[in-house]
Protein backbone atom coordinates (compact mmCIF):
# COMPACT_ATOMS: atom_id res chain seq x y z
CA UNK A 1 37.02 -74.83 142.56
CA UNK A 2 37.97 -74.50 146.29
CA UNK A 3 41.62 -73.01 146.64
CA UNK A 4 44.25 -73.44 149.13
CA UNK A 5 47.89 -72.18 149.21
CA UNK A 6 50.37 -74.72 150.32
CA UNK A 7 53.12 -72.14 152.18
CA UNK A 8 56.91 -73.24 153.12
CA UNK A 9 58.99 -71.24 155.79
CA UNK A 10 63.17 -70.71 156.63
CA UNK A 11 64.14 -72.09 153.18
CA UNK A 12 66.02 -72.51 150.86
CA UNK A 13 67.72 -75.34 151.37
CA UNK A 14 68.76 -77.74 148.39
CA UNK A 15 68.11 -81.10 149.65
CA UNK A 16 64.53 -80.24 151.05
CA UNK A 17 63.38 -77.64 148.93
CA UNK A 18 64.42 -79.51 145.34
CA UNK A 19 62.20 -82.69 146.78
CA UNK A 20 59.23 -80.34 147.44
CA UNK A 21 60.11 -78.57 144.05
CA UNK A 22 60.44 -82.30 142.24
CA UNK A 23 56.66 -82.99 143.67
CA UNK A 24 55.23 -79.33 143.03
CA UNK A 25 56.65 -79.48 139.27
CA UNK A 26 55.44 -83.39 139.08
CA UNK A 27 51.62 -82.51 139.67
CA UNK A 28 51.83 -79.33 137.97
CA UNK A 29 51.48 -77.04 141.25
CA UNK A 30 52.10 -74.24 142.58
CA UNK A 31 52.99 -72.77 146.32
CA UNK A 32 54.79 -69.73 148.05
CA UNK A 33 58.06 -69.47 149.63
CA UNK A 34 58.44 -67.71 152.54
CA UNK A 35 62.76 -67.66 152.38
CA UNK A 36 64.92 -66.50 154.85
CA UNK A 37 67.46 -64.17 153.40
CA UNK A 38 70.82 -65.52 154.45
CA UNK A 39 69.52 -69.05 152.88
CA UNK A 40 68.94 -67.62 149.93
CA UNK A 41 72.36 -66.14 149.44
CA UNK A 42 73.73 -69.50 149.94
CA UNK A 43 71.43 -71.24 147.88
CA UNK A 44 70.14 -68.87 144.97
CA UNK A 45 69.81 -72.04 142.79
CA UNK A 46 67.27 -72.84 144.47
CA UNK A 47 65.53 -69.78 144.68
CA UNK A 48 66.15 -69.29 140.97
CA UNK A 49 64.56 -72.82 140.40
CA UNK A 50 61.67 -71.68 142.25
CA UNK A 51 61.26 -67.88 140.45
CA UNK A 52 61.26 -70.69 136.98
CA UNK A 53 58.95 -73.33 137.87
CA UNK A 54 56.54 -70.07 138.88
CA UNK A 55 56.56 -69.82 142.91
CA UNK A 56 55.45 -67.38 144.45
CA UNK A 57 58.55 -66.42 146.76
CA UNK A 58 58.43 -63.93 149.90
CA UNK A 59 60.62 -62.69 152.50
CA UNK A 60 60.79 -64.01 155.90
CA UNK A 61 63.65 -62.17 157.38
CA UNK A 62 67.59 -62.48 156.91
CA UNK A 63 68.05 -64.72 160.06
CA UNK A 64 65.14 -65.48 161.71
CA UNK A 65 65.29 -63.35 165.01
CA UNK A 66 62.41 -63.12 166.82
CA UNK A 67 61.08 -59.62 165.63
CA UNK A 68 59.43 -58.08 168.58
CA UNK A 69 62.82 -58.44 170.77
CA UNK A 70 64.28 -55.66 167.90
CA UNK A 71 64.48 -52.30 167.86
CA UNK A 72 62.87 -50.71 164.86
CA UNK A 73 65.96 -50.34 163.11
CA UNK A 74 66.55 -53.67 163.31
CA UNK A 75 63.27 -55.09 162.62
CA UNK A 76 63.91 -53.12 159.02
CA UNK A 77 67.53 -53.91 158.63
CA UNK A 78 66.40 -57.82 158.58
CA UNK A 79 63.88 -57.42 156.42
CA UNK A 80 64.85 -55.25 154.22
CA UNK A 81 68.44 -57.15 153.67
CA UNK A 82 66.30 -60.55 153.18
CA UNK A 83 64.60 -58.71 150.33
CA UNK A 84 67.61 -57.40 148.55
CA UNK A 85 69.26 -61.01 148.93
CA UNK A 86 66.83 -63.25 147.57
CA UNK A 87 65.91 -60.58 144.66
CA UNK A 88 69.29 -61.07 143.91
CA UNK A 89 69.39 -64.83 144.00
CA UNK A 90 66.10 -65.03 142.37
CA UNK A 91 65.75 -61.88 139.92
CA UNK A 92 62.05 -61.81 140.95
CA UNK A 93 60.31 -59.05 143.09
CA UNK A 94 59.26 -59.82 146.76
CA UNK A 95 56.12 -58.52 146.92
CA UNK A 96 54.58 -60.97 150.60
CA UNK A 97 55.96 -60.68 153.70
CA UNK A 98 55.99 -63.59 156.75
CA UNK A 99 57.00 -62.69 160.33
CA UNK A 100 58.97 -65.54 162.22
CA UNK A 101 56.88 -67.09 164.52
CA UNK A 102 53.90 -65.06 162.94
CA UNK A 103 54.62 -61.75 165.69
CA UNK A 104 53.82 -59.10 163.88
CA UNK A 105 53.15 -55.65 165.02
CA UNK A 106 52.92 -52.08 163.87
CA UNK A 107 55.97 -51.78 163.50
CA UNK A 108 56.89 -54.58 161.65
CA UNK A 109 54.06 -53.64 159.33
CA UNK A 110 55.59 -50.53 158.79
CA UNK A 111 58.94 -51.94 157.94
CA UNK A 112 57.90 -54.94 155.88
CA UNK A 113 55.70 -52.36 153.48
CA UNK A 114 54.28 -55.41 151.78
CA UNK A 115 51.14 -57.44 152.82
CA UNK A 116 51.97 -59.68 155.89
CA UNK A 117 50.89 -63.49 155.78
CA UNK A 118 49.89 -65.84 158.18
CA UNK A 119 48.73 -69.00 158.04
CA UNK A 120 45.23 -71.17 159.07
CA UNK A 121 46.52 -74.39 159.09
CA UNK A 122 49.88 -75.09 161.10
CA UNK A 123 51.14 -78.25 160.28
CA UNK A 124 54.12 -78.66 162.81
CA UNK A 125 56.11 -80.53 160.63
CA UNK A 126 58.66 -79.07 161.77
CA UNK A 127 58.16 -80.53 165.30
CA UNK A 128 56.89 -83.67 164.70
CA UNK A 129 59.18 -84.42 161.33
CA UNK A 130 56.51 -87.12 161.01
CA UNK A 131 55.04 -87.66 157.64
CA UNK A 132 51.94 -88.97 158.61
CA UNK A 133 51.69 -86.25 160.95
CA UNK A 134 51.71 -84.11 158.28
CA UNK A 135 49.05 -85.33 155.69
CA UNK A 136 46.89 -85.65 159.17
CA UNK A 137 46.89 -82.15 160.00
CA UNK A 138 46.45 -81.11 156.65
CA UNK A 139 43.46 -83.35 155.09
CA UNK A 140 41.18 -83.25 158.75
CA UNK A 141 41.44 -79.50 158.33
CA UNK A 142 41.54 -77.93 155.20
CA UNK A 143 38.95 -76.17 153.91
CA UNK A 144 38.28 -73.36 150.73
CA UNK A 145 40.92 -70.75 151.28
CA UNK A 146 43.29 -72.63 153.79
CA UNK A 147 47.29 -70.96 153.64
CA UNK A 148 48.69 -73.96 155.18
CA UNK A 149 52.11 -73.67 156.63
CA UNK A 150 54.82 -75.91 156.13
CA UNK A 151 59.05 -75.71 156.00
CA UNK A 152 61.35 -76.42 153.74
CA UNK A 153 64.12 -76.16 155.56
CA UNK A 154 64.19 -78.69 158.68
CA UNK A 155 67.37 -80.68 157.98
CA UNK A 156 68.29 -83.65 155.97
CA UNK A 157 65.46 -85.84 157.38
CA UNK A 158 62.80 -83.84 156.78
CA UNK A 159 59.60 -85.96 155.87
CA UNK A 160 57.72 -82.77 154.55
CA UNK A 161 58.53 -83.66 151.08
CA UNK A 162 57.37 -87.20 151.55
CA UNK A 163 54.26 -85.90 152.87
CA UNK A 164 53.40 -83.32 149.95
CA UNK A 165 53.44 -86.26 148.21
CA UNK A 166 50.50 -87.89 149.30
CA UNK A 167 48.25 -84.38 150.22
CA UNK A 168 48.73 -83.20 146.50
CA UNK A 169 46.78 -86.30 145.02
CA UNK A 170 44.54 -86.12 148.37
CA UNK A 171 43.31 -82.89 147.85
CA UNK A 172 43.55 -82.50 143.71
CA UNK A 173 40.89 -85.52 144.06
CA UNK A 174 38.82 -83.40 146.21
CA UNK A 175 38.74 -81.02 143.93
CA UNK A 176 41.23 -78.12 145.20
CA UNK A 177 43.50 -75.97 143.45
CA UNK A 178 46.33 -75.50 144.38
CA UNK A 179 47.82 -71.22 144.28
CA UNK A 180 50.28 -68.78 145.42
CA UNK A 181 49.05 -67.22 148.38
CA UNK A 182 48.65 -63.80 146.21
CA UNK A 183 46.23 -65.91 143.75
CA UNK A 184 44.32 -66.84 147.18
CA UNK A 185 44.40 -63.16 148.29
């Protein structure tokens, strides 16, 4: 079957991430969580519900700083402290790393010393917090082996949720399956 991963950035965040989680556990699905470290002390519920229903769940920094404008120290001091907080909201290893604003370098490498993720398919959602918008960009593009990047974590209106619910049908009909991003790898 062809594969994609379906990939969500900057959560947790309850309201957001439990509607994605509702559709995800609904079609029997599975993505990858790219959580920001600070959310997921706030919210380990969440993150716990996500370690249970099977995600795949990866660091993307304690607060979101732009990691090039760090010094090295830095650069590992948010990482690093993202890891140890959602392992300890989650109880489940980090083993995927995403940069912010995908800027990576060698020295991020070095610091995240775990495999760092991209994406091929941006879906803006975060910018357009259009639903429509959404399914658009991601059934006139996918293809075999597609991470496509989405958030869980863009307020109370986000219409990401909404719109997983109408590209998980979409593309199970096509014939994709749906894995973490490790699965893919």
């Amino acid at each position: 079957k062809p594969m994609v991963a379906l990939t969500y950035d900057d959560g947790p965040y309850p309201v957001s991430s439990n509607r994605i989680l509702d559709c995800l556990e609904k079609y029997g699905q599975v993505a990858t969580f790219f959580e920001l470290g600070r959310n997921a002390a706030a919210y380990p519920d969440v993150v716990k519900r996500k370690a249970q229903l099977g995600m795949e769940i990866g660091n993307h920094t304690y607060s979101h700083k732009d990691l090039h404008k760090l010094t090295p120290e830095e650069v590992a001091a948010e990482i690093n402290t993202s890891k140890a907080a959602i392992e300890s909201a989650g109880g489940k290893t980090v083993t995927v790393f995403r940069p912010p604003y995908g800027n990576t370098s060698a020295v991020v490498e070095t610091a995240a010393a775990m495999p760092g993720i991209l994406w091929s398919v941006d879906t803006l959602d975060w910018k357009t917090r259009n639903a429509q918008s959404t399914i658009n960009s991601v059934l006139s593009k996918v293809q075999d082996g597609d991470i496509i990047l989405m958030h869980d974590f863009i307020g109370h209106n986000s219409k990401t949720p909404e719109a997983l619910e109408k590209i998980i049908p979409a593309l199970l009909a096509e014939g994709y399956e749906f894995v973490t991003v490790s699965a893919l790898l």
